[in-house]
Structures are given as C-alpha cells and as structure tokens.
Protein backbone atom coordinates (compact mmCIF):
# COMPACT_ATOMS: atom_id res chain seq x y z
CA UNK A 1 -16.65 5.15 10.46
CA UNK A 2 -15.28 8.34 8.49
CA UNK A 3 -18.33 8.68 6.20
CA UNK A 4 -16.13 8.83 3.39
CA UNK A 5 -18.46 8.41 0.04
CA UNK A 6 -18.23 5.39 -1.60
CA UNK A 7 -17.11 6.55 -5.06
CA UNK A 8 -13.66 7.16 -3.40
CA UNK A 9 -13.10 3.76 -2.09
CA UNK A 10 -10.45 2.99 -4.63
CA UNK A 11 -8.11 6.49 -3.47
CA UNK A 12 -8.72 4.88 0.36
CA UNK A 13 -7.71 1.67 -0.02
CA UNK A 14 -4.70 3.21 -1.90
CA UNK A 15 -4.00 5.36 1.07
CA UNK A 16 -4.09 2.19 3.00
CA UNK A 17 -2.56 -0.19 0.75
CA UNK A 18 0.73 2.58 0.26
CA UNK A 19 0.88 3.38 3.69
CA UNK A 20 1.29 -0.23 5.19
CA UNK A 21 3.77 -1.37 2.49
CA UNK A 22 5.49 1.44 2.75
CA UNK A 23 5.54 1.09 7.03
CA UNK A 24 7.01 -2.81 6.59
CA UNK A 25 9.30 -1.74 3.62
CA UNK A 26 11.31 0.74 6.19
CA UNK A 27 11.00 -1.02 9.08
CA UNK A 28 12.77 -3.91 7.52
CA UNK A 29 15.55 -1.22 5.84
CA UNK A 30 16.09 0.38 9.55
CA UNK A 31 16.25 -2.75 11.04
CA UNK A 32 20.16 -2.12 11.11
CA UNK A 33 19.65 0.68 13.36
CA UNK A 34 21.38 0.26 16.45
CA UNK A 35 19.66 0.96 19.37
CA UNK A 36 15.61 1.21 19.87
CA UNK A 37 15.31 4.93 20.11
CA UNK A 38 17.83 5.32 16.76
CA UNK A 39 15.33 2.43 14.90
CA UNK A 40 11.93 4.30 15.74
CA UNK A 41 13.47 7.80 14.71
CA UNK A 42 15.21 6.61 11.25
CA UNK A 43 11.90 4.07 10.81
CA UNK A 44 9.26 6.57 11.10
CA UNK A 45 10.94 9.31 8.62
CA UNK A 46 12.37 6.57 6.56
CA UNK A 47 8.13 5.86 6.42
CA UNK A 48 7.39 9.31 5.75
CA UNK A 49 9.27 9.84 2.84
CA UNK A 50 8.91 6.42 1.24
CA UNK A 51 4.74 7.12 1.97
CA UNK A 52 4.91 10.58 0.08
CA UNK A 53 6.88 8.80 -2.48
CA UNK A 54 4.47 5.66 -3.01
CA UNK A 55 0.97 7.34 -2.86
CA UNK A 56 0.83 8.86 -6.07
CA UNK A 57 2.63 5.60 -7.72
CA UNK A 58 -0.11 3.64 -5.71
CA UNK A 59 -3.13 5.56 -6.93
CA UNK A 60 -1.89 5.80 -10.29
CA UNK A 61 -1.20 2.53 -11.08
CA UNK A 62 -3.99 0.58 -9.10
CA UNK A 63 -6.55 1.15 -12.24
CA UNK A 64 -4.00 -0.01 -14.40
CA UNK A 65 -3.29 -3.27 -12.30
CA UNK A 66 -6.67 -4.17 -11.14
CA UNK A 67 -7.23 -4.15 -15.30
CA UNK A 68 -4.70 -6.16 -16.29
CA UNK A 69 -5.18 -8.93 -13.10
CA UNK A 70 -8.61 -9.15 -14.59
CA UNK A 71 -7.01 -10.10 -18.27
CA UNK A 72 -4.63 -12.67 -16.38
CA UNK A 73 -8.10 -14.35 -15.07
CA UNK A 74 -11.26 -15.85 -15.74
CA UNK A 75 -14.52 -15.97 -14.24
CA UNK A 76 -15.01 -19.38 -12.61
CA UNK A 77 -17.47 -21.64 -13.98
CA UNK A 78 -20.85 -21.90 -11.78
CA UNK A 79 -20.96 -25.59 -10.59
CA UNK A 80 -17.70 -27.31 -10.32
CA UNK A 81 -14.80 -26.41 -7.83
C-alpha cells in the first residue's frame, strides 16, 4: 500500500468517503446527458467540482458525526444477542 501513517486514517477515509459520494451524486445528476461522450465529459467535471466542494465539508464534519453516532448508541451487552 501507500505507507500512509496511521494517525491520518481519518483525513483518508474522508478522501475516500467524499470522493465516491461525490462520483455517484453526479453521475446520477448527468444521467440526462444525451449521448455517452456528452455524459462522461459533464460527469467527470460535474465530479470535480462537487469533490473540491465536499472534501473540506467531509473532513470537517466527520469528528463531529462519528461523536454524535456514538451518543445515538450504546455499547452492546457481552452475552446476549
């Protein structure tokens, strides 16, 4: 793999996480497109800019979310499903 260092796991999988929602999110918005050729183009800068947008929401807000999932839930109890 990359080699990245551990301690930056959480801007990664925000990297990840932004850029695949962000892929699906155009792809369904250029759908209209008419044409194969015209859906790739608009698609891939329609991905580009809504990417450059998320990221920083993404990485900003994950802290925030992953702390308030964890007041939503509980820790399971040991022995019973």
């Amino acid at each position: 793999m990359l080699g990245i260092p551990r301690r930056y796991s959480n801007f990664v999988f925000g990297v990840i996480q932004s850029g695949l929602t962000s892929l699906i999110a155009a792809g369904i918005a250029s759908f209209p497109a008419t044409g194969a050729t015209v859906f790739l183009a608009h698609w891939m800068v329609s991905w580009l800019i809504a990417w450059a947008a998320m990221l920083p929401i993404v990485l900003l807000a994950a802290p925030a979310i992953r702390a308030f999932s964890l007041r939503l839930t509980r820790e399971e109890s040991g022995g019973q499903a």
